[in-house]
PDB file of N, CA and C in Angstrom:
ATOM      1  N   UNK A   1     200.069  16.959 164.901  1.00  0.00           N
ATOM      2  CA  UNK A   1     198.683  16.699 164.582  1.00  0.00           C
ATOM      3  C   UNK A   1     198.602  15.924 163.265  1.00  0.00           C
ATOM      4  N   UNK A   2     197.857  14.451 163.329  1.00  0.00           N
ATOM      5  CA  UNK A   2     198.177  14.035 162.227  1.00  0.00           C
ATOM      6  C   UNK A   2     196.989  14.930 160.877  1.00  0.00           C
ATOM      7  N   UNK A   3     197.022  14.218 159.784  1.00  0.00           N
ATOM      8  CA  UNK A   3     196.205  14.910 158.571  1.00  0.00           C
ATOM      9  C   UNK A   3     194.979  14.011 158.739  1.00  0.00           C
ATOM     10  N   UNK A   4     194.004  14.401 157.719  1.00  0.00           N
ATOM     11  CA  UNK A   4     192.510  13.561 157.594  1.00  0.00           C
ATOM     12  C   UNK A   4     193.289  12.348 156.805  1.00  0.00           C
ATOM     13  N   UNK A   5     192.586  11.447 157.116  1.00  0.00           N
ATOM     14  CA  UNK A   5     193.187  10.109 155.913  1.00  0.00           C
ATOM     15  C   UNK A   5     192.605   9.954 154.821  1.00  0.00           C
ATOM     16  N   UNK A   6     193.151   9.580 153.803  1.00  0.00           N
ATOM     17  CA  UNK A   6     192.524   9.570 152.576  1.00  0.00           C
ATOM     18  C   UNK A   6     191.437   8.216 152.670  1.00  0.00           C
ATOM     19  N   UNK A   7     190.285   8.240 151.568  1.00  0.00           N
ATOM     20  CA  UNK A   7     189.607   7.153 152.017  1.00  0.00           C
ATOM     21  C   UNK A   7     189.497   6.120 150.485  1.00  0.00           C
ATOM     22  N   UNK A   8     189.804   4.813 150.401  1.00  0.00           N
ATOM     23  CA  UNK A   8     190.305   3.979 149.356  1.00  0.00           C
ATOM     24  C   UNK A   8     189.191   3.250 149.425  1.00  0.00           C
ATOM     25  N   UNK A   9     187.970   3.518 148.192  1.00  0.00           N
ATOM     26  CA  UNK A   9     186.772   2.521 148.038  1.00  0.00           C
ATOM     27  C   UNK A   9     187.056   1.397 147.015  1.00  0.00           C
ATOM     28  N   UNK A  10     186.933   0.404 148.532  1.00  0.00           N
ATOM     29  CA  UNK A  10     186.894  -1.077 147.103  1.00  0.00           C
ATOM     30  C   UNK A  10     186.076  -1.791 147.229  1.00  0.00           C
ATOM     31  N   UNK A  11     185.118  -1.418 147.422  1.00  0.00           N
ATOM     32  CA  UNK A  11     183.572  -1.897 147.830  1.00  0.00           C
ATOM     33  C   UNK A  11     183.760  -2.780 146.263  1.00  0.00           C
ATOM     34  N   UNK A  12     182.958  -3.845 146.317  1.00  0.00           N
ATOM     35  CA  UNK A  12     182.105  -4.397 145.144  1.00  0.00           C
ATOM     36  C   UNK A  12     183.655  -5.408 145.090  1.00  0.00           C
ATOM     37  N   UNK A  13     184.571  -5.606 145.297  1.00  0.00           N
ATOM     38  CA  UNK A  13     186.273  -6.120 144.942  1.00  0.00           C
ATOM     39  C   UNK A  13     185.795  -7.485 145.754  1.00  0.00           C
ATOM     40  N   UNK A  14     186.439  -8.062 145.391  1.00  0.00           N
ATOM     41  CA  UNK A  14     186.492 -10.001 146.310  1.00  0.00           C
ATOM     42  C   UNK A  14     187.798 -10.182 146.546  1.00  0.00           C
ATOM     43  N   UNK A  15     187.967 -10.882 147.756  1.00  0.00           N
ATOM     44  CA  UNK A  15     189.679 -11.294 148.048  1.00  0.00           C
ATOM     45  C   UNK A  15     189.929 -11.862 146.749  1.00  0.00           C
ATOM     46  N   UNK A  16     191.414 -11.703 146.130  1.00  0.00           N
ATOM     47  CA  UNK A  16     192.043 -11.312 146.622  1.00  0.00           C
ATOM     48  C   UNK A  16     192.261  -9.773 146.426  1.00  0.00           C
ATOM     49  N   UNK A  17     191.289  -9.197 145.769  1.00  0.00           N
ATOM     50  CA  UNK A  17     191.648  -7.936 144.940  1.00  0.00           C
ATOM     51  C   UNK A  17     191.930  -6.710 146.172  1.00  0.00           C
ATOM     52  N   UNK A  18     191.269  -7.020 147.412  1.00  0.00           N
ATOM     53  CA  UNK A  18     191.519  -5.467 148.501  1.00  0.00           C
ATOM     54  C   UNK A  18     192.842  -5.672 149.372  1.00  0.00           C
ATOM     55  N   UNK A  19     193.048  -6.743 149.328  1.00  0.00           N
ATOM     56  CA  UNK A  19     194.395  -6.669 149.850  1.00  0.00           C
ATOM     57  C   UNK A  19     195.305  -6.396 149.053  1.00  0.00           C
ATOM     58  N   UNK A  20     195.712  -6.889 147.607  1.00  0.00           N
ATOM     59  CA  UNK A  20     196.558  -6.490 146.757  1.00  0.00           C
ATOM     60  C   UNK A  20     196.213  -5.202 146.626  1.00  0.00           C
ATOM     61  N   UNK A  21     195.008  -4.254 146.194  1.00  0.00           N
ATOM     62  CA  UNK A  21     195.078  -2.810 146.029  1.00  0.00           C
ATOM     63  C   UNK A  21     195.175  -2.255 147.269  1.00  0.00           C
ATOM     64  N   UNK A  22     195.670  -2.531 148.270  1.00  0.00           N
ATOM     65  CA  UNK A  22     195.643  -1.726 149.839  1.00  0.00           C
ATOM     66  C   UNK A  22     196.977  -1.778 149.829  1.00  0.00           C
ATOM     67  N   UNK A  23     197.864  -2.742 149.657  1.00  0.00           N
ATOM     68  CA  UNK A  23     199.650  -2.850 149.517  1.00  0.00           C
ATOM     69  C   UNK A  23     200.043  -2.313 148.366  1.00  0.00           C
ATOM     70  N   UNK A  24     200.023  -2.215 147.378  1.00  0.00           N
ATOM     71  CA  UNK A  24     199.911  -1.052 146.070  1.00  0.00           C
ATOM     72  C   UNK A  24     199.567   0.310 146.660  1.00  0.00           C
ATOM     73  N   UNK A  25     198.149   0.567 147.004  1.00  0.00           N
ATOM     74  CA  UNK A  25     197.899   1.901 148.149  1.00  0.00           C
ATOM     75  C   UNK A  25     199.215   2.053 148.744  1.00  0.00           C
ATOM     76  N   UNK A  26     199.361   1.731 149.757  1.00  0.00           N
ATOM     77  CA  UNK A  26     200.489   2.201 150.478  1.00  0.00           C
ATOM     78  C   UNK A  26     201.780   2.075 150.205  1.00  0.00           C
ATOM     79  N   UNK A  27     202.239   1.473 149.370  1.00  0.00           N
ATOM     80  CA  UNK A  27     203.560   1.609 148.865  1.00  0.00           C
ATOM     81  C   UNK A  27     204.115   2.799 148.576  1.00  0.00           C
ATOM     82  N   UNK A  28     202.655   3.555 147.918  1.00  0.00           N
ATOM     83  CA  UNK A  28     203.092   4.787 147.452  1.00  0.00           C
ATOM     84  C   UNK A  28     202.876   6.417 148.736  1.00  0.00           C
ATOM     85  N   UNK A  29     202.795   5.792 149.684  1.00  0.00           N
ATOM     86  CA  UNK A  29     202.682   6.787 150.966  1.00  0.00           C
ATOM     87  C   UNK A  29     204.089   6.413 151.727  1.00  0.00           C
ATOM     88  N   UNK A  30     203.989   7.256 152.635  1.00  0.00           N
ATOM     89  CA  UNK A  30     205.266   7.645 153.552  1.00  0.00           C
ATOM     90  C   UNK A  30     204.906   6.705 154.722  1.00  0.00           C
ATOM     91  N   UNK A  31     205.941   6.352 155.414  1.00  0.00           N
ATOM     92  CA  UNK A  31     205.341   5.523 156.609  1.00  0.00           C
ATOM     93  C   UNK A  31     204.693   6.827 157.766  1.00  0.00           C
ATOM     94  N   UNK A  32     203.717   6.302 158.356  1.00  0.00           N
ATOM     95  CA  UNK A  32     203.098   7.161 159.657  1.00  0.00           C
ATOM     96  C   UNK A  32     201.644   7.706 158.806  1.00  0.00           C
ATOM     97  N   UNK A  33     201.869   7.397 157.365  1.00  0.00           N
ATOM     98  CA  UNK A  33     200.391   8.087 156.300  1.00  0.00           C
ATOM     99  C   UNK A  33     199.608   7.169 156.949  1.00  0.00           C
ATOM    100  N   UNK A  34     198.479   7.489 156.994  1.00  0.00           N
ATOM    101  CA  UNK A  34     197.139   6.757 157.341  1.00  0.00           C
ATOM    102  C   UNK A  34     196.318   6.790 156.123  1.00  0.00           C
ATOM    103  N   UNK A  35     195.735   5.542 155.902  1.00  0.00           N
ATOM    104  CA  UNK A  35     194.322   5.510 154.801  1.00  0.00           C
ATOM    105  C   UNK A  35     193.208   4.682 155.200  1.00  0.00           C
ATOM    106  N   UNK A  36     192.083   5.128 154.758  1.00  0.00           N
ATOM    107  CA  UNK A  36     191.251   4.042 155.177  1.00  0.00           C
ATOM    108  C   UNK A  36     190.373   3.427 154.339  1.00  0.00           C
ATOM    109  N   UNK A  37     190.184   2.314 154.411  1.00  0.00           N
ATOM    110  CA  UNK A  37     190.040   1.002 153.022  1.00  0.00           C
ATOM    111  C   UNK A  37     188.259   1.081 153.601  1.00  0.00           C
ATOM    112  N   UNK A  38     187.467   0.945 152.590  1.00  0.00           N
ATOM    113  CA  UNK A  38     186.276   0.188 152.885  1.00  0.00           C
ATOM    114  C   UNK A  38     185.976  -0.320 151.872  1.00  0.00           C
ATOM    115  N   UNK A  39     185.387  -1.499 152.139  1.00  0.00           N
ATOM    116  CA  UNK A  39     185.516  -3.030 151.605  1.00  0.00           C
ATOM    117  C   UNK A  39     184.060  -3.640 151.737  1.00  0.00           C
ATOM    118  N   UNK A  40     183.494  -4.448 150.600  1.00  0.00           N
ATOM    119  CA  UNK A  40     182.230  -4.852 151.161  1.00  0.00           C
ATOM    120  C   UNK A  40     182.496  -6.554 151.123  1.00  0.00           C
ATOM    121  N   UNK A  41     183.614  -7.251 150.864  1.00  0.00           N
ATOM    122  CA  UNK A  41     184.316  -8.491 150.877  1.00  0.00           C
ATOM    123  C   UNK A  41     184.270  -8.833 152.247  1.00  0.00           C
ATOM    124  N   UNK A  42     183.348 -10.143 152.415  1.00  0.00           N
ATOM    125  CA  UNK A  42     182.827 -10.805 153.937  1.00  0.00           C
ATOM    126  C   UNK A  42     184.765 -11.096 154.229  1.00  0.00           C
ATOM    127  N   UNK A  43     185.525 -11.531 153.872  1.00  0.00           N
ATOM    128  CA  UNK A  43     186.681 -12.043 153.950  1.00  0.00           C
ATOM    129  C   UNK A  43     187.628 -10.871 154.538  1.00  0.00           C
ATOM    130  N   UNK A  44     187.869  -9.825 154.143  1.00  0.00           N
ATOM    131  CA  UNK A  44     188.386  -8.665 154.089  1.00  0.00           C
ATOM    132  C   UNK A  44     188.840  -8.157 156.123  1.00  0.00           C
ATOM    133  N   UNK A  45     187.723  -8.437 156.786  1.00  0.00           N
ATOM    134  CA  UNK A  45     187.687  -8.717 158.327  1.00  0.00           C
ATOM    135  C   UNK A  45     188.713  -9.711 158.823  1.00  0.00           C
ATOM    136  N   UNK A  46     189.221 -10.622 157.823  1.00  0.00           N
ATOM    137  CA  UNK A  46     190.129 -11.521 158.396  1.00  0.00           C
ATOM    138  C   UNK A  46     191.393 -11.341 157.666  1.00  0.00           C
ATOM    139  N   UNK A  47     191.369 -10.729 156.172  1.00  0.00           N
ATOM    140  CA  UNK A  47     192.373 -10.245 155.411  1.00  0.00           C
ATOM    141  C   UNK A  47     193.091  -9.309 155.511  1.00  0.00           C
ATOM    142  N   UNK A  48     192.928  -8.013 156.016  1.00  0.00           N
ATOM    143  CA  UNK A  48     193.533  -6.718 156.167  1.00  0.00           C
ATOM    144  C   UNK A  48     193.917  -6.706 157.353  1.00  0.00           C
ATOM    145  N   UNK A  49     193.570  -7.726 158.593  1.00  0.00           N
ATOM    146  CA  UNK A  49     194.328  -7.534 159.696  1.00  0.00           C
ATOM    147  C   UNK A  49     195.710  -8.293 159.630  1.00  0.00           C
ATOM    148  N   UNK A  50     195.228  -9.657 158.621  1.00  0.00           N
ATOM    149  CA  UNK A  50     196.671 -10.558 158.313  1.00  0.00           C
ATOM    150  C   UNK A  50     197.297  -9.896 157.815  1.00  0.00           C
ATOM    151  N   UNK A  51     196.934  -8.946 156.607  1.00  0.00           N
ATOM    152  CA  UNK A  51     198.257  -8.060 156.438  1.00  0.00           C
ATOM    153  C   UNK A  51     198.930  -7.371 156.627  1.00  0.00           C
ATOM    154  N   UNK A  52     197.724  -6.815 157.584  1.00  0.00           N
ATOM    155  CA  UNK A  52     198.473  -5.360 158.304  1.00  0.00           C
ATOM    156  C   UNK A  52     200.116  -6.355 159.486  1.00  0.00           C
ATOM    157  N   UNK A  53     199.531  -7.477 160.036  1.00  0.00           N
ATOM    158  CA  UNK A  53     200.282  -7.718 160.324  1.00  0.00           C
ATOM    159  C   UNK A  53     201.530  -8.242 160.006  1.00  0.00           C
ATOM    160  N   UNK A  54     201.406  -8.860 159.027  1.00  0.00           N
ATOM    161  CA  UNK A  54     202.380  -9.530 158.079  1.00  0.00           C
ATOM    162  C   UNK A  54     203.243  -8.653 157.591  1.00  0.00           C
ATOM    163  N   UNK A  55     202.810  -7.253 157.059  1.00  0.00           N
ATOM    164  CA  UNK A  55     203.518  -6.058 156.344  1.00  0.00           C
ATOM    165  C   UNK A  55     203.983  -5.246 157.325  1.00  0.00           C
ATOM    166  N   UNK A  56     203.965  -5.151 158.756  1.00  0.00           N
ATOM    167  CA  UNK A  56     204.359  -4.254 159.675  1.00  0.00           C
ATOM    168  C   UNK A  56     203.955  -2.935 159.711  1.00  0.00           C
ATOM    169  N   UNK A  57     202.350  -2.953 159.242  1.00  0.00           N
ATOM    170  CA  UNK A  57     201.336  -1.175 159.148  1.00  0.00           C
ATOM    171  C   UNK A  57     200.927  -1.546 160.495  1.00  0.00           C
ATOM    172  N   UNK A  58     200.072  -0.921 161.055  1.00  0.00           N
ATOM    173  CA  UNK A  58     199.650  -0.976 162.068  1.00  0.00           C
ATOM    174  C   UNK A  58     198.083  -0.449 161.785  1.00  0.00           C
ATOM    175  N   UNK A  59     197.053  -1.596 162.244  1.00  0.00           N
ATOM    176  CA  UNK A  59     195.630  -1.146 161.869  1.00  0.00           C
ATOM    177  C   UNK A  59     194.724  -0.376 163.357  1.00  0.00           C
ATOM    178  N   UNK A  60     195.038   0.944 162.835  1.00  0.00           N
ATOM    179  CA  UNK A  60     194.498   1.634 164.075  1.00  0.00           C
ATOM    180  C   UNK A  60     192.596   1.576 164.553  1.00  0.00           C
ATOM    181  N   UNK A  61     192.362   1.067 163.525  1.00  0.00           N
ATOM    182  CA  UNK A  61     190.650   0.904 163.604  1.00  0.00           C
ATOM    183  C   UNK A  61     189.795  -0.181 162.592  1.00  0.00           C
ATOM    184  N   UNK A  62     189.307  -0.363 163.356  1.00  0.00           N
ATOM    185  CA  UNK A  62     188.282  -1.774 162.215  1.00  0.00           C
ATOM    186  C   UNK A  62     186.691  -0.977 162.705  1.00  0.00           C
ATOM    187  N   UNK A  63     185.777  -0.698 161.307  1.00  0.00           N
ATOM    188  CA  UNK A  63     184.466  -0.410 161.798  1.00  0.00           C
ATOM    189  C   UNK A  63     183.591  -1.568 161.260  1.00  0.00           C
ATOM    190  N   UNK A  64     182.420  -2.082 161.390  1.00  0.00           N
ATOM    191  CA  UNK A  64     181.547  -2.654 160.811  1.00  0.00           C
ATOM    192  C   UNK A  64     180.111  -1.379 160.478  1.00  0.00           C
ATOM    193  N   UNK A  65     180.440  -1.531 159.010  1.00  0.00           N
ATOM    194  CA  UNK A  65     179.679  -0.756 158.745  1.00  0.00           C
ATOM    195  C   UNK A  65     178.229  -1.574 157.443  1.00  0.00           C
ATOM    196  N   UNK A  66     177.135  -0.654 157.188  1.00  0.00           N
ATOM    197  CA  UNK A  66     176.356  -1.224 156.763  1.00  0.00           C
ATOM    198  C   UNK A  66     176.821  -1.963 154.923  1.00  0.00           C
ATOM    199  N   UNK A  67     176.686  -2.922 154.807  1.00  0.00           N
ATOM    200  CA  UNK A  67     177.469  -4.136 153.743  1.00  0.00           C
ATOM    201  C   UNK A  67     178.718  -4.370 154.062  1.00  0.00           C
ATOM    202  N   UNK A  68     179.674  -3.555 154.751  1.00  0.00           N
ATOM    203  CA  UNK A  68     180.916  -4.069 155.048  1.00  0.00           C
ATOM    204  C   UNK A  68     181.516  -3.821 156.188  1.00  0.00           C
ATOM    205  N   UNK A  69     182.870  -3.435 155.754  1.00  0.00           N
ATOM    206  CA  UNK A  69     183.406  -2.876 156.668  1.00  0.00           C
ATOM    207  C   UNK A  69     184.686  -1.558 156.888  1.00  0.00           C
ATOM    208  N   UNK A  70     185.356  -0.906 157.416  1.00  0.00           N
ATOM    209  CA  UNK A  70     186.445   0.090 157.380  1.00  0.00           C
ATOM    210  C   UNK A  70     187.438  -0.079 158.205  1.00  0.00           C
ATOM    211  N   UNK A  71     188.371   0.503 157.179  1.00  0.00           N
ATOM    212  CA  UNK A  71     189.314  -0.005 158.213  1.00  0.00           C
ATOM    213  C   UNK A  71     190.725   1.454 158.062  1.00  0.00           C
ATOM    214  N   UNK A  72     191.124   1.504 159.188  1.00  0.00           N
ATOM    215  CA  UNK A  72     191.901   2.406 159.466  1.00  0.00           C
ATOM    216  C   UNK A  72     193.723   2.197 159.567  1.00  0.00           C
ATOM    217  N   UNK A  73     194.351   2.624 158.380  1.00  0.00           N
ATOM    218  CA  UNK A  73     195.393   1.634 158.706  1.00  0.00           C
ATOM    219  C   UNK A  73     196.636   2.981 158.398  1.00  0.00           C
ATOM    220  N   UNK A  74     197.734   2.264 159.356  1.00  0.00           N
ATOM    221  CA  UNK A  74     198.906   3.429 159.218  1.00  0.00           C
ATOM    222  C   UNK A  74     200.306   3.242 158.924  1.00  0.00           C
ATOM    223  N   UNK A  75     200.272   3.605 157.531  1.00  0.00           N
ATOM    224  CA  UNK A  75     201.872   2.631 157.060  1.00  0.00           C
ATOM    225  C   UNK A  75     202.771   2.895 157.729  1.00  0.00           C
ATOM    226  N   UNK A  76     203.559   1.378 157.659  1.00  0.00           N
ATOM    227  CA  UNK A  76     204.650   1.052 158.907  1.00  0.00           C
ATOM    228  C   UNK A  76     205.986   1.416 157.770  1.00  0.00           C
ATOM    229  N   UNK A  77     207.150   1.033 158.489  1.00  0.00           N
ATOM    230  CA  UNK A  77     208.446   1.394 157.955  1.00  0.00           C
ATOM    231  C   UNK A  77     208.502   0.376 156.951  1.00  0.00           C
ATOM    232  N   UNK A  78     208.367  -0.062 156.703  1.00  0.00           N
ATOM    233  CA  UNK A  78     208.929  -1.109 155.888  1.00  0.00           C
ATOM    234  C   UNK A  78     208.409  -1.374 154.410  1.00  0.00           C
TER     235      UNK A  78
END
């Protein structure tokens, strides 16, 4: 059963600042940890999936929420 995920507010941040503090975030977790980023950066929808892919996390959920958005992500091995 996994745990609740922790939740990482970077509301008010502009690229590039939520992607650099989301890879900092997870560096310091175990792979399989889940966190979830919300972001009010229009960019961030096209940024956190490039990284998730680029970094080998795996983004288990994208929400659109009111000013932004959330996102559900689960550090990979690497």
């Amino acid at each position: 059963m996994l745990e609740p995920a922790d939740v990482y507010d970077l509301r008010g941040l502009n690229c590039p600042l939520p992607v650099l503090r989301t890879r900092k975030r997870l560096q310091g977790m175990r792979p399989g940890e889940r966190l979830w980023i919300e972001t009010t950066d229009p960019l961030a929808a096209i940024d956190i999936p490039a990284f998730c892919n680029q970094e080998g996390h795996a983004l288990i959920e994208t929400q659109t929420v009111a000013g932004g958005h959330r996102f559900l992500i689960e550090r990979g091995k690497g």
